[in-house]
Protein backbone atom coordinates (compact mmCIF):
# COMPACT_ATOMS: atom_id res chain seq x y z
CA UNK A 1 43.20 12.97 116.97
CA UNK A 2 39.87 11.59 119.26
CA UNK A 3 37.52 9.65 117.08
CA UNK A 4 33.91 8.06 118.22
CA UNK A 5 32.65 5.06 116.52
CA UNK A 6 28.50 4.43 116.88
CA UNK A 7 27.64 1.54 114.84
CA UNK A 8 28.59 1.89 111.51
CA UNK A 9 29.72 6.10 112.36
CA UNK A 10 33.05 7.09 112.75
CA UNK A 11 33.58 10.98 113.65
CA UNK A 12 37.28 11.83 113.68
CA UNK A 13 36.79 15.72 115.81
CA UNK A 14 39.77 16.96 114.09
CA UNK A 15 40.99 17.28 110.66
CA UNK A 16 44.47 15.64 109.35
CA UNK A 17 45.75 11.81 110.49
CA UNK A 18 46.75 10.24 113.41
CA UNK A 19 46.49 6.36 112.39
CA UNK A 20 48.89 4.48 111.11
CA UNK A 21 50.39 6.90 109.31
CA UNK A 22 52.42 10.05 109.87
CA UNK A 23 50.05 11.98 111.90
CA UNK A 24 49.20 15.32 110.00
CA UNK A 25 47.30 18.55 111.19
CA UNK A 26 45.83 20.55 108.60
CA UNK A 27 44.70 23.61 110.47
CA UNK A 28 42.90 26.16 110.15
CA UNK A 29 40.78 24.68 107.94
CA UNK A 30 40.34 26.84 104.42
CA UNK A 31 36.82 28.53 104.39
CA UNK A 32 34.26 26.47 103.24
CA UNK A 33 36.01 22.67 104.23
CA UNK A 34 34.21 20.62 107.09
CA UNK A 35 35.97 20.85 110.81
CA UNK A 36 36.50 17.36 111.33
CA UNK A 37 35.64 13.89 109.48
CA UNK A 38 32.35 11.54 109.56
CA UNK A 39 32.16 8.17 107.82
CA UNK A 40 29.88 5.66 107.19
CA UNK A 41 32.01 2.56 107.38
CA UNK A 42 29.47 0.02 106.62
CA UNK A 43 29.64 1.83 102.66
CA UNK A 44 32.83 3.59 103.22
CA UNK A 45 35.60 1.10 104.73
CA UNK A 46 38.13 3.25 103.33
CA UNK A 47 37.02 6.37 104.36
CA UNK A 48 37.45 8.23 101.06
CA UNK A 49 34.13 10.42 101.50
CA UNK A 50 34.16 12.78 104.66
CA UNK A 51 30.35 13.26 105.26
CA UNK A 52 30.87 15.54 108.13
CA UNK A 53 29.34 18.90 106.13
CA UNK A 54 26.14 16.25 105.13
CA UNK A 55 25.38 15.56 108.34
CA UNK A 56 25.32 18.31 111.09
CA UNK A 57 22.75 16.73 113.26
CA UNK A 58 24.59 13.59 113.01
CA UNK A 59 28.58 15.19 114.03
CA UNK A 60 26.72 17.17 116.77
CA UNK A 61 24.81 14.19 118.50
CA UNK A 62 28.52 12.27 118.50
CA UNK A 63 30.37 14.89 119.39
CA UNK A 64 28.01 15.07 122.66
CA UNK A 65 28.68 11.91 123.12
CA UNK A 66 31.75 12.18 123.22
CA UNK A 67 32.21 15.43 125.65
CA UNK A 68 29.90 13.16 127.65
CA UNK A 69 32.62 10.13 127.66
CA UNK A 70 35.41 13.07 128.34
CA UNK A 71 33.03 14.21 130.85
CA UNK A 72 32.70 10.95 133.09
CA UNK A 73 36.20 10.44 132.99
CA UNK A 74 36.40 7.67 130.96
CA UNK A 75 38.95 9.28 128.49
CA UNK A 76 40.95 12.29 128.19
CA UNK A 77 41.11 14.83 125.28
């Protein structure tokens, strides 16, 4: 999974792991549960609260970003 980190943000566009663990995939997501994952790290080192559904303007101005980064070339989805 593609993650952005902006200050103390981290947006993970994808739901499941892909760390140091076993990655996991848990799609489709069930009605209702957020698409991907957005922590504050500075108050959330160990990202136990996804804030992605709390902050919509937040997940969309990263995940701009991000198509921007994909966009230049400077990564690859």
């Amino acid at each position: 999974l593609f993650a952005l980190r902006q200050g103390p943000w981290k947006a993970i566009f994808g739901r499941g792991s892909g760390g140091w663990d076993w990655p996991e995939r848990h799609e489709p997501p069930r009605p209702g549960e957020p698409l991907g994952q957005l922590y504050n790290m500075a108050d959330d080192i160990g990202e136990t609260r996804n804030l992605w559904s709390e902050q919509p303007e937040r997940v969309a101005a990263m995940r701009a970003l991000f198509d921007d980064i994909v966009a230049g070339g400077r990564s690859r989805p």
